[in-house]
Protein backbone atom coordinates (compact mmCIF):
# COMPACT_ATOMS: atom_id res chain seq x y z
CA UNK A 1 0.00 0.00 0.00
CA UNK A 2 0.83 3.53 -0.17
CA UNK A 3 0.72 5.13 2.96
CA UNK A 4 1.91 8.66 4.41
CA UNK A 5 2.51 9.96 7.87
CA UNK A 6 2.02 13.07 8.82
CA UNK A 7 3.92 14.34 11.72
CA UNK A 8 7.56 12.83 11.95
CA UNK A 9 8.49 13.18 15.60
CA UNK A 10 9.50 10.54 17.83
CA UNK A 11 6.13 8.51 17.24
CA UNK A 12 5.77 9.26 13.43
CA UNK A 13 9.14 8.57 12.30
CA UNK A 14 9.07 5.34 14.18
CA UNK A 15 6.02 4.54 12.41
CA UNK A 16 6.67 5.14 9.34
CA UNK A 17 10.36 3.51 9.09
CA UNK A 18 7.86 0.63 10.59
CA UNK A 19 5.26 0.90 7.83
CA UNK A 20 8.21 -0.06 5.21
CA UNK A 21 9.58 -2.86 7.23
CA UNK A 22 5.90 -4.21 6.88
CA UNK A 23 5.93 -3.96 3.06
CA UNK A 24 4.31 -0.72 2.37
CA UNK A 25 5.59 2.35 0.06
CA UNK A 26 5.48 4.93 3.13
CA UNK A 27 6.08 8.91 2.41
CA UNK A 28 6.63 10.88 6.27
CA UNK A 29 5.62 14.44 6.07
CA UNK A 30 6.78 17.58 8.21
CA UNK A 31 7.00 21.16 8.51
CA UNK A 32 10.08 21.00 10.10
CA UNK A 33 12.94 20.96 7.81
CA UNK A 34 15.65 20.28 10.12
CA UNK A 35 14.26 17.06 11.16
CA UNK A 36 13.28 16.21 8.05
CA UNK A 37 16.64 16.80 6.47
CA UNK A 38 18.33 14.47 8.91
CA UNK A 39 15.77 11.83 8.22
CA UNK A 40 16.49 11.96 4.29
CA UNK A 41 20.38 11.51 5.52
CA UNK A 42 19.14 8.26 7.62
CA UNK A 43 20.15 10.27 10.79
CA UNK A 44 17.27 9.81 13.64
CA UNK A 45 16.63 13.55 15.34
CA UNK A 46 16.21 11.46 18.78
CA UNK A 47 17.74 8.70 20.75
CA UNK A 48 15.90 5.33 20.58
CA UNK A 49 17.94 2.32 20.28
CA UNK A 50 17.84 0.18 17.12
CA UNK A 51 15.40 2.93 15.38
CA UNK A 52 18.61 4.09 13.12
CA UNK A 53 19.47 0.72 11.47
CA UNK A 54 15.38 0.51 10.55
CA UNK A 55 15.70 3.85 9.29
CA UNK A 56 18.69 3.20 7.24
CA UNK A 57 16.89 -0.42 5.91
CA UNK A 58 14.13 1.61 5.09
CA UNK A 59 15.58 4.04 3.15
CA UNK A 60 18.23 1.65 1.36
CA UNK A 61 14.94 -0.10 -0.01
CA UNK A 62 13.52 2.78 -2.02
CA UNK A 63 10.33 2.87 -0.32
CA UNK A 64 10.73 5.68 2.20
CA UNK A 65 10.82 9.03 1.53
CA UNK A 66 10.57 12.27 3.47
CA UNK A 67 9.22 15.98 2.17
CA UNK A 68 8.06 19.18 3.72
CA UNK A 69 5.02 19.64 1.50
CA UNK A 70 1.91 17.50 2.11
CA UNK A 71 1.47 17.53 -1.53
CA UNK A 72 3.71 14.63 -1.70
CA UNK A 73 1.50 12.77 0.62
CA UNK A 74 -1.21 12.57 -2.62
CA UNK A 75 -1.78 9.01 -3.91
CA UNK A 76 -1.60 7.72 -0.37
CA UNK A 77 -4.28 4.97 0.64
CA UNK A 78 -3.92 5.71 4.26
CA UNK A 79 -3.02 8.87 6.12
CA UNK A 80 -1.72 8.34 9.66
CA UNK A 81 -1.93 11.68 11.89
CA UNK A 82 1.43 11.32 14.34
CA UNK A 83 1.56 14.96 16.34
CA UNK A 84 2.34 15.87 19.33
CA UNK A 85 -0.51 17.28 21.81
CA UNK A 86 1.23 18.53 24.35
CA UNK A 87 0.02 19.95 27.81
CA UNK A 88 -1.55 23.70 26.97
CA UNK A 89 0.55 26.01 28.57
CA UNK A 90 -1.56 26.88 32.02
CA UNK A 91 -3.77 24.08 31.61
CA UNK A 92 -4.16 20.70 31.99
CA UNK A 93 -6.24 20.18 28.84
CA UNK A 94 -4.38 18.71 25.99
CA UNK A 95 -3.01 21.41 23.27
CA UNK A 96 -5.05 19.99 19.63
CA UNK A 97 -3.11 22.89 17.51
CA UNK A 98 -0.91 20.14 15.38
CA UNK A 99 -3.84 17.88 15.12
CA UNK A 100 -6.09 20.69 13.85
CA UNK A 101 -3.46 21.93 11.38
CA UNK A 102 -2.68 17.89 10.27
CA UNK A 103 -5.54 17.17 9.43
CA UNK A 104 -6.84 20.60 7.95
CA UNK A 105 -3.70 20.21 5.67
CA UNK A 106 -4.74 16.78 4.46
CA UNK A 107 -7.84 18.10 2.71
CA UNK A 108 -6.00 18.84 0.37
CA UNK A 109 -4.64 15.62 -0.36
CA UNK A 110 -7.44 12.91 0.82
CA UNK A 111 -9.83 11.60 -1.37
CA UNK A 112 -12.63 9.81 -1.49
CA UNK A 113 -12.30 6.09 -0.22
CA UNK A 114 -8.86 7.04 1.76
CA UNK A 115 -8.87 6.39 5.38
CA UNK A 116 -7.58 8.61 7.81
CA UNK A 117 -5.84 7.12 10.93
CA UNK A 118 -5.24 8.83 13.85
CA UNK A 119 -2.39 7.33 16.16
CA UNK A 120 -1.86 10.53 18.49
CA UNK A 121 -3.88 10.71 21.81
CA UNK A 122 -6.49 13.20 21.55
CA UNK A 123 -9.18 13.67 23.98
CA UNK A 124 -12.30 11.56 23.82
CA UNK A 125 -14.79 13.45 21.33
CA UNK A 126 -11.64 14.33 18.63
CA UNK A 127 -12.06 11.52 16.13
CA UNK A 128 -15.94 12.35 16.18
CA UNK A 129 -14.90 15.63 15.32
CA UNK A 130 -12.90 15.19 12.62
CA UNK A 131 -14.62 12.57 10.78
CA UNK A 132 -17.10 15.02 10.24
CA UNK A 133 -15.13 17.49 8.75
CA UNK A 134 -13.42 14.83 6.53
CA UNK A 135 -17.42 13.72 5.92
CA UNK A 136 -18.40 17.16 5.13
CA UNK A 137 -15.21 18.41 2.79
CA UNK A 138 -14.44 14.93 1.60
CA UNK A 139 -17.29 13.08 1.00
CA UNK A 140 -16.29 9.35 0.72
CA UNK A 141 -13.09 9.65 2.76
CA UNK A 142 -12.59 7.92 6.20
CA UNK A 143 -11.50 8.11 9.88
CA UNK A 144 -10.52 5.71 12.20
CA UNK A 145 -8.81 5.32 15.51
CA UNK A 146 -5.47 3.89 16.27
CA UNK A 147 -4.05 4.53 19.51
CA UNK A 148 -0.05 3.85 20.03
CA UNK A 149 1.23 1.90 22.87
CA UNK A 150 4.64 2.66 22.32
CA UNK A 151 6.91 2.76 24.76
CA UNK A 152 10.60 5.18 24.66
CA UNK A 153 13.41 2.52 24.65
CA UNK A 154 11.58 -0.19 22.87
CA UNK A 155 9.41 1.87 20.37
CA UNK A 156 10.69 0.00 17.31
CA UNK A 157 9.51 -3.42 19.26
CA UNK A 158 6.71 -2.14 19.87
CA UNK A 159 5.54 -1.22 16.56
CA UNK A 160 6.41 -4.67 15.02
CA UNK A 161 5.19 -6.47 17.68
CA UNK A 162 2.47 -4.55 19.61
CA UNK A 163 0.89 -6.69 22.32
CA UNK A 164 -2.65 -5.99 21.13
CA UNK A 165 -4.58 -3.82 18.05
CA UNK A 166 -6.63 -1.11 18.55
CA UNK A 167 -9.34 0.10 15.51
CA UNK A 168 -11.73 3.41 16.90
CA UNK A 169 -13.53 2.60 13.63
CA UNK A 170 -16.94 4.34 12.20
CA UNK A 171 -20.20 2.90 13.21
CA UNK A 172 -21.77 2.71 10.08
CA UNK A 173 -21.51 0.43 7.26
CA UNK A 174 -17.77 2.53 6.48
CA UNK A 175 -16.35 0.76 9.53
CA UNK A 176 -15.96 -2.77 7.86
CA UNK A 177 -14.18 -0.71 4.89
CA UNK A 178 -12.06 0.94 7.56
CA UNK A 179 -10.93 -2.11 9.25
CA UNK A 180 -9.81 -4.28 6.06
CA UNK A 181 -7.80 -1.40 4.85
CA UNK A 182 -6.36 -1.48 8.76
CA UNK A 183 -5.42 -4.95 8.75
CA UNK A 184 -4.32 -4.54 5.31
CA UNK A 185 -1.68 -1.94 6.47
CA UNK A 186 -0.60 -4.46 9.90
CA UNK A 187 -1.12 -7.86 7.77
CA UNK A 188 1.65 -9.47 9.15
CA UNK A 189 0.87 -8.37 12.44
CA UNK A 190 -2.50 -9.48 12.09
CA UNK A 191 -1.52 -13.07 10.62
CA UNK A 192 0.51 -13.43 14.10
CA UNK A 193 -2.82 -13.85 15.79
CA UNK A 194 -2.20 -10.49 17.49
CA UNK A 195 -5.27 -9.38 19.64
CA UNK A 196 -7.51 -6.95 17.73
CA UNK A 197 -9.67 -4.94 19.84
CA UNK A 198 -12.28 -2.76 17.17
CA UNK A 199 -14.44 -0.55 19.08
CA UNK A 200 -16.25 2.89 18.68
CA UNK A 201 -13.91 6.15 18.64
CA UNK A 202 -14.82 7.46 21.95
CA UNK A 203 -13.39 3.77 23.45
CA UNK A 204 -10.72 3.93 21.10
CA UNK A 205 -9.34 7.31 22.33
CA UNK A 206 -9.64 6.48 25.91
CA UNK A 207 -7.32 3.42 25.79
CA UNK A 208 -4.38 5.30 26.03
CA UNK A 209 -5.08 7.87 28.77
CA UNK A 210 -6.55 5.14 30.61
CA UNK A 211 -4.20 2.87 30.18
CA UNK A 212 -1.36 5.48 30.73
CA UNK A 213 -3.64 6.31 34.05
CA UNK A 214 -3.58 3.04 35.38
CA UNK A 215 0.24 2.78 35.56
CA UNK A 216 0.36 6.24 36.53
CA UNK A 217 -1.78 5.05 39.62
CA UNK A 218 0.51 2.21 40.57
CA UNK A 219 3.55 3.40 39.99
CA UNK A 220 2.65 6.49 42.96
CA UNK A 221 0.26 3.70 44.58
CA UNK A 222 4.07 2.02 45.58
CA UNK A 223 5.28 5.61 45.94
CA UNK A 224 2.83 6.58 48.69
CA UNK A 225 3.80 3.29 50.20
CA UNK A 226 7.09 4.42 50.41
CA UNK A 227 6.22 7.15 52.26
CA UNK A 228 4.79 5.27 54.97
CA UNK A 229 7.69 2.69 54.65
CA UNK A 230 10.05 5.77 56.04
CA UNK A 231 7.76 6.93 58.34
CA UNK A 232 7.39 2.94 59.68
CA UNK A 233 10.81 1.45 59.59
CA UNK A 234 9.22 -0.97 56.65
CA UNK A 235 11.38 -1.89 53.76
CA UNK A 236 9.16 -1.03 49.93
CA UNK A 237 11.76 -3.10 48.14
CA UNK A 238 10.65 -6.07 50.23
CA UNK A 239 6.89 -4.77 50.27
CA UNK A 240 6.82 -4.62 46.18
CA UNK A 241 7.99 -8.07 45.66
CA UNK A 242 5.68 -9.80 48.76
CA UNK A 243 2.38 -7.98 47.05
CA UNK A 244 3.91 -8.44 43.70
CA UNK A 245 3.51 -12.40 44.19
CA UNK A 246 -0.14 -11.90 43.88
CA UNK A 247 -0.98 -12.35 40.10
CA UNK A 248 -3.86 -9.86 41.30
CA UNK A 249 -1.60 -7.11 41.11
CA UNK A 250 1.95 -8.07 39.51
CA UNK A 251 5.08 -7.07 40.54
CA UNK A 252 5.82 -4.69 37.05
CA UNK A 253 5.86 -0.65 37.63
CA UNK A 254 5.92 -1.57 41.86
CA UNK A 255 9.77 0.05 41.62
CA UNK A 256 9.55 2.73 44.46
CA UNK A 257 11.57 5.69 43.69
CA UNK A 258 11.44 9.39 41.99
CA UNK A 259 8.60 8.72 39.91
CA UNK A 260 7.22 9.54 36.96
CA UNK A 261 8.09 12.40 33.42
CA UNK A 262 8.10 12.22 30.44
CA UNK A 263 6.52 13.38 27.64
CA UNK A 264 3.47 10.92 27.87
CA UNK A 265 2.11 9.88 31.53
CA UNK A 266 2.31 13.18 33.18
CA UNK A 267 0.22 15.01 30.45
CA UNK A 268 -2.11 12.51 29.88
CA UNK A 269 -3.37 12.17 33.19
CA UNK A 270 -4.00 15.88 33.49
CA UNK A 271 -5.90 16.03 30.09
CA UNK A 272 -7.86 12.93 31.01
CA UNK A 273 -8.99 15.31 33.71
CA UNK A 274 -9.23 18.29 32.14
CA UNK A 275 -11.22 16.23 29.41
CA UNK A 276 -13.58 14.38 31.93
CA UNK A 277 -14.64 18.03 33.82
CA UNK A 278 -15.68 19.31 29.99
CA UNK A 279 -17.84 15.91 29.99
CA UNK A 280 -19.45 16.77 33.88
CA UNK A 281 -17.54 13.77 35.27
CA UNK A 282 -15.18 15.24 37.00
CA UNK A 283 -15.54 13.10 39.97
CA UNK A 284 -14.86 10.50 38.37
CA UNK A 285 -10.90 11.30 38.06
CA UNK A 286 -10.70 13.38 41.35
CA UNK A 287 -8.02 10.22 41.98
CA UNK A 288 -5.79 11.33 39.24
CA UNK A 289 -5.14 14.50 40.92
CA UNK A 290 -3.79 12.60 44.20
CA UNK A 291 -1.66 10.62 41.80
CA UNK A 292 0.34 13.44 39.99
CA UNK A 293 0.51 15.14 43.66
CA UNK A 294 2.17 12.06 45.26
CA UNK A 295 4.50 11.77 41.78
CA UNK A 296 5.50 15.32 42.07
CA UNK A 297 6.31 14.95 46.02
CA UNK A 298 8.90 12.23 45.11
CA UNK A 299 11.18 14.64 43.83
CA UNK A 300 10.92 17.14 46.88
CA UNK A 301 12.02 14.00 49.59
CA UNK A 302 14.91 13.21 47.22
CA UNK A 303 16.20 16.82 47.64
CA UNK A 304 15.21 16.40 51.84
CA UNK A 305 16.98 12.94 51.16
CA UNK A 306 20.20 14.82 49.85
CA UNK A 307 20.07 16.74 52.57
CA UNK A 308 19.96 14.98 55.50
CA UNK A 309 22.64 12.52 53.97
CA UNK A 310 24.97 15.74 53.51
CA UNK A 311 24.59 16.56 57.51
CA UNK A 312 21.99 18.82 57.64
CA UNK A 313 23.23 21.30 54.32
CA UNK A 314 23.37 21.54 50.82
CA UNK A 315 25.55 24.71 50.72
CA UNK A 316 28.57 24.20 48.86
CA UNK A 317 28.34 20.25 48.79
CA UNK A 318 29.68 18.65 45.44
CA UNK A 319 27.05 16.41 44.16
CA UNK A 320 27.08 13.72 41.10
CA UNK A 321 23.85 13.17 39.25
CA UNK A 322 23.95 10.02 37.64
CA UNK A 323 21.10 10.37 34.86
CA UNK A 324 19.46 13.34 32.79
CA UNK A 325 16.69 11.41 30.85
CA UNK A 326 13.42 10.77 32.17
CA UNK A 327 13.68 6.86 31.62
CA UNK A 328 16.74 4.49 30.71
CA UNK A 329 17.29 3.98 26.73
CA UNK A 330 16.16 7.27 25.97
CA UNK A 331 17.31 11.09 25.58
CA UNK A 332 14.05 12.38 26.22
CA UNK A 333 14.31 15.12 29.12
CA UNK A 334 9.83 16.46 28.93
CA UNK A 335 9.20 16.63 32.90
CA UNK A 336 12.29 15.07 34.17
CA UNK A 337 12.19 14.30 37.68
CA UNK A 338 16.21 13.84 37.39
CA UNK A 339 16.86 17.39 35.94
CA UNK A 340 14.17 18.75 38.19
CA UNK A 341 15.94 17.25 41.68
CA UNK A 342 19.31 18.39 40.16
CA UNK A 343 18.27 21.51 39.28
CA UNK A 344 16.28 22.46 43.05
CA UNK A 345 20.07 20.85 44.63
CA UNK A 346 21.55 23.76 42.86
CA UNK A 347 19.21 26.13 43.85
CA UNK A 348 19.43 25.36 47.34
CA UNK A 349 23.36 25.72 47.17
CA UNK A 350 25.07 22.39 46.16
CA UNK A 351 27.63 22.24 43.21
CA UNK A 352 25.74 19.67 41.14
CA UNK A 353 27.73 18.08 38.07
CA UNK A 354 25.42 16.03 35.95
CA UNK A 355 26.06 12.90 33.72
CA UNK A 356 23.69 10.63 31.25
CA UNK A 357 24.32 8.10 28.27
CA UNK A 358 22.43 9.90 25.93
CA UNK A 359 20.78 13.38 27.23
CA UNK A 360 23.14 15.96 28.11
CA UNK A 361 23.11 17.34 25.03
CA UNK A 362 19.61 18.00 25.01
CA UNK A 363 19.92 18.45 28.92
CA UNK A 364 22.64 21.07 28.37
CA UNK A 365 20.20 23.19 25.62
CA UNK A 366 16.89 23.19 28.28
CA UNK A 367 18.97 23.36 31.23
CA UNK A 368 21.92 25.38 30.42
CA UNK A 369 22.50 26.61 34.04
CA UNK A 370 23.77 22.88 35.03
CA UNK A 371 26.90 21.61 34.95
CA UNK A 372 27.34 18.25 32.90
CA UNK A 373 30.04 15.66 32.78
CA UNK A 374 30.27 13.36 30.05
CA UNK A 375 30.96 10.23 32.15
CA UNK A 376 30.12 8.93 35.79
CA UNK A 377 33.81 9.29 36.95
CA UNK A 378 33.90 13.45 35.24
CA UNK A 379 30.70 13.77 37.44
CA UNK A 380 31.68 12.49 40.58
CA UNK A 381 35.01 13.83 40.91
CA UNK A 382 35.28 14.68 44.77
CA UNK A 383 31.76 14.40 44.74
CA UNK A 384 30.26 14.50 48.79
CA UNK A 385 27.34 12.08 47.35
CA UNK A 386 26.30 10.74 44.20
CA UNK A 387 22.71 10.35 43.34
CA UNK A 388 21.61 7.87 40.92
CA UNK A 389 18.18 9.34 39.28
CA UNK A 390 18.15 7.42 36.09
CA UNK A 391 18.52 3.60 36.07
CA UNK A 392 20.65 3.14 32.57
CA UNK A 393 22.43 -0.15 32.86
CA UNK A 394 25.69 1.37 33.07
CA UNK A 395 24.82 2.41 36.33
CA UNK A 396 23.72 -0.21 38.06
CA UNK A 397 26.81 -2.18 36.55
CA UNK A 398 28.99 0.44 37.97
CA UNK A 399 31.72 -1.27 40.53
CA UNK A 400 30.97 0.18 43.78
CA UNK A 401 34.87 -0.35 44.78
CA UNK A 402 36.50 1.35 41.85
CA UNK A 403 34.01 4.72 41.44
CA UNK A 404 34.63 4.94 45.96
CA UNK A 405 38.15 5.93 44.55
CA UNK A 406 36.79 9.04 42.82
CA UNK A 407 34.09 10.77 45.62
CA UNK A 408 35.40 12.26 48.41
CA UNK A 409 32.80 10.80 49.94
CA UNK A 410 31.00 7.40 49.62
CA UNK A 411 27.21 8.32 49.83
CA UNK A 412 25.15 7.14 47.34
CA UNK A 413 21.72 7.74 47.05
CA UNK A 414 19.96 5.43 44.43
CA UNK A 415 16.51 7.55 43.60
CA UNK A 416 15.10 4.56 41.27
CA UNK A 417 15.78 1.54 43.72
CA UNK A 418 18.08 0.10 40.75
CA UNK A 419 21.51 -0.40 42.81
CA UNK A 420 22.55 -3.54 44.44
CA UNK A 421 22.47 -2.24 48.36
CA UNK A 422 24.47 -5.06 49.72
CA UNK A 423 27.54 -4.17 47.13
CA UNK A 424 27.67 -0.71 47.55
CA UNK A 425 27.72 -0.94 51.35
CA UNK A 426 30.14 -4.15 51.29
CA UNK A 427 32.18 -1.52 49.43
CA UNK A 428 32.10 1.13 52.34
CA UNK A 429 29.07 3.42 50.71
CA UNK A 430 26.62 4.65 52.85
CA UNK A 431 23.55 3.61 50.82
CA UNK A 432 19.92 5.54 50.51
CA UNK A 433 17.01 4.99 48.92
CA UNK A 434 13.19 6.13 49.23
CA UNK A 435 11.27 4.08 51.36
CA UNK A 436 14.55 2.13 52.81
CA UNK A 437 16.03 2.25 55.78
CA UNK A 438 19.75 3.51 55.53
CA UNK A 439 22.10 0.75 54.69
C-alpha cells in the first residue's frame, strides 16, 4: 500500500520507518525541515535504540521518503496523523493545535475512499470531530482510531510487535471498509494472531489515557507506600515483591523511587482530567489528581533525602547526578524528575555536576544553568554524594569499589531503587534509597 505519515516526531518517524519494514511504500511528512533533512540523511533527530538501522533499511529499499510539502502525501491509501498534543501552557487540557493543522492540511490531499488514521492521543470526542469534517469536505473519505502503545526505549519493538490492536472505527456500514484497509496496512501483524480490539472512537481514544492512568496510579500507589515505609521502619523493596507475588496485582511498575516524566504519563493524566470536567464527570478522576501530587512529592524527599545525607546542608556540597533522561534507553528530558531534583540541589546551594548516556546534550540546551560531565567518573570527581536518578544499565553495573576511589565521599543515594544495596555498602558506601532504611 501507499501510505503517508504526517507528523515525523519521535512517534511518526518510528512509524513510518515501521510501515516499510511491513511492506508498504510509506512517504513521512513535516513542517520542520531540520528534522526532516536528517531523516532523508538516515540520521534519527532522537535517541531510541535500534530505530537508526530501521531507518537506514528503510531508506536503502527505495520505499521511504521524506518531504516538507503534504502535496507529496497525494496518492496515499492511508493517512496516519502522528503529532504531538502537548500539555496547553496553564492548563491541563491537551493542546489539539498540530492535530487541527494535520488534518486541515490533508484536505487537500485525501480523497474519497482514503482512510484517515489517527495514532496521536487526543481527547475523547476528537475523532468524532474530525470525521465530520473529513465527511463534510471529503465526501467518501474515512476516519478511524489507532491509539499507540509505544513505549521510549523499545518503540521499534513495539511497533512490530504490539501486544494488542486497537481500531476506533466508524459505526456505520464505512467501519468494515475501515478495518480491512487497517489490517491490510498491519497484515503481518494481524496473521501473528495479534489481539484486535475494534471498538467505537470514543473507546478507542480512551485506551491510552486510561491505560497510561492506570500505571500512573501504581507506579505512585508504591510511591505513597514508600512514604509510609520511612515513616514505619518498613522496607518497599521487600513490600513490592511480597504484594507483587499476587498475580492480582503483579510485581511490574511496583519500583519505588522518583517517579514519573516524560513526555506521555504526566500530560495525559492531566488532560484525562481536564477532558472528563468538559464531559461533567469530574468526579470520576478526582483520583488522578492525588496521583500526579504524590509523583510530584517524590522529587521534593529526594532533595530532603540529599540533605539529610549531607549533615543537615546543601551549601557548597559537590554532588554527582547520575542520569538526565526521564527513563533508561532514551534522551528524552519532557518533565524530568532527574533534571528537576538536580536543578532544586543547585538552587538550594550544592555544586551539582550532571552525567547521562544519551541526554546531556539536550539536557545542556533546556537546562543550560547545570553543569554536565560526560561520564560517571567526570561527574563524581570529589563528589560529597552521588545520586543515581536514572537507572541506565551502566549504572547499576557500575563497581561500587573502583568509582569509591573518585568521591570524596561514599554516599550514594539510588533515587530509582536500581543499585545492588548489599555491594555498595560491602564496598564502604553509605547507601539511601526512598522508602529504605539507611544501609
Amino acid at each position: 500500500m501507499r501510505i503517508s505519515v504526517i507528523g515525523c516526531g519521535y512517534l511518526g518517524a518510528v512509524h513510518a520507518a515501521s510501515m516499510v519494514e511491513l511492506g508498504h511504500e510509506v512517504v513521512g511528512v513535516d513542517v520542520d525541515q531540520r528534522k526532516i533533512a536528517a531523516l532523508c540523511e538516515g540520521r534519527a533527530p532522537f535517541y531510541e535504540p535500534d530505530f537508526e538501522s530501521l531507518l537506514q533499511h528503510a531508506l536503502d529499499s527505495g520505499r521511504l521518503r521524506f518531504s516538507t510539502d503534504v502535496a507529496d502525501a497525494a496518492g496515499a491509501k492511508v493517512h496516519f496523523v502522528c503529532v504531538g498534543t502537548p500539555q496547553r501552557h496553564g492548563e491541563y487540557a491537551a493542546d489539539l493545535r498540530f492535530v487541527r493543522a494535520a488534518t486541515e492540511s490533508l484536505l487537500q490531499v485525501v480523497e474519497p475512499g482514503d482512510l484517515v488514521v489517527g495514532k496521536s492521543t487526543v481527547p475523547v470526542g476528537t475523532a468524532a470531530e474530525l470525521a465530520a469534517m473529513f465527511t463534510e469536505k471529503v465526501p467518501g473519505s474515512l476516519v478511524a482510531w489507532n491509539p499507540e502503545f509505544l513505549r521510549e526505549g523499545f518503540a521499534v519493538r513495539d511497533t512490530l510487535h504490539p501486544d494488542r490492536l486497537v481500531y476506533g472505527l466508524p459505526s456505520d456500514g464505512d467501519g468494515a471498509v475501515a478495518e480491512r484497509l487497517l489490517d491490510e496496512v498491519y497484515a503481518p501483524i494481524v496473521a501473528r494472531g495479534t489481539p484486535k480490539v475494534t471498538t467505537d472512537y470514543a473507546t478507542a481514544e480512551m485506551v491510552k489515557t486510561a491505560a497510561n492512568s492506570f500505571l500512573a496510579t501504581k507506579i505512585s500507589f508504591i510511591n505513597a507506600m514508600a512514604e509510609l515505609c520511612e515513616a514505619t521502619g518498613a522496607d518497599v523493596k521487600l513490600l513490592a515483591d511480597a504484594i507483587g507475588y499476587d498475580d492480582r496485582i503483579g510485581r511490574k511498575f511496583l519500583n519505588a523511587g522518583l517517579g514519573f516524566g516524560g513526555g506521555c504519563l504526566p500530560k495525559d493524566i492531566r488532560a484525562f482530567m481536564a477532558r472528563a470536567g468538559e464531559l461533567g464527570a469530574d468526579q470520576a478522576l478526582t483520583f488522578l489528581r492525588e496521583v500526579d501530587n504524590i509523583n510530584m512529592r517524590r522529587r521534593i524527599r529526594m532533595v530532603e533525602l540529599a540533605r539529610e545525607v549531607l549533615d543537615g546542608s546543601l551549601l557548597g556540597k559537590r554532588v554527582a547526578v547520575l542520569g538526565a533522561a526521564f527513563k533508561p534507553d532514551s534522551d528524552d528530558i519532557r518533565d524530568s524528575p532527574a533534571l528537576n531534583v538536580a536543578a532544586q540541589l543547585q538552587l538550594q546551594g550544592a555544586v551539582v555536576r550532571v552525567t547521562d548516556p544519551a541526554a546531556v546534550e539536550n539536557s545542556r540546551r533546556e537546562w543550560p544553568h547545570l553543569d554536565f560531565a560526560a561520564t560517571p567518573e567526570e561527574a563524581a570527581e570529589r563528589a560529597d554524594a552521588v545520586l543515581v536518578l536514572t537507572e541506565w544499565r551502566e549504572y547499576r553495573e557500575l563497581d561500587p569499589v573502583a568509582f569509591g576511589t573518585v568521591v570524596r565521599a561514599k554516599r550514594v543515594l539510588d533515587g530509582r531503587n536500581a543499585l545492588d544495596r548489599e555491594a555498595w555498602t560491602a564496598a564502604g558506601w553509605t547507601y539511601r534509597a526512598l522508602g529504605r532504611r539507611a544501609g
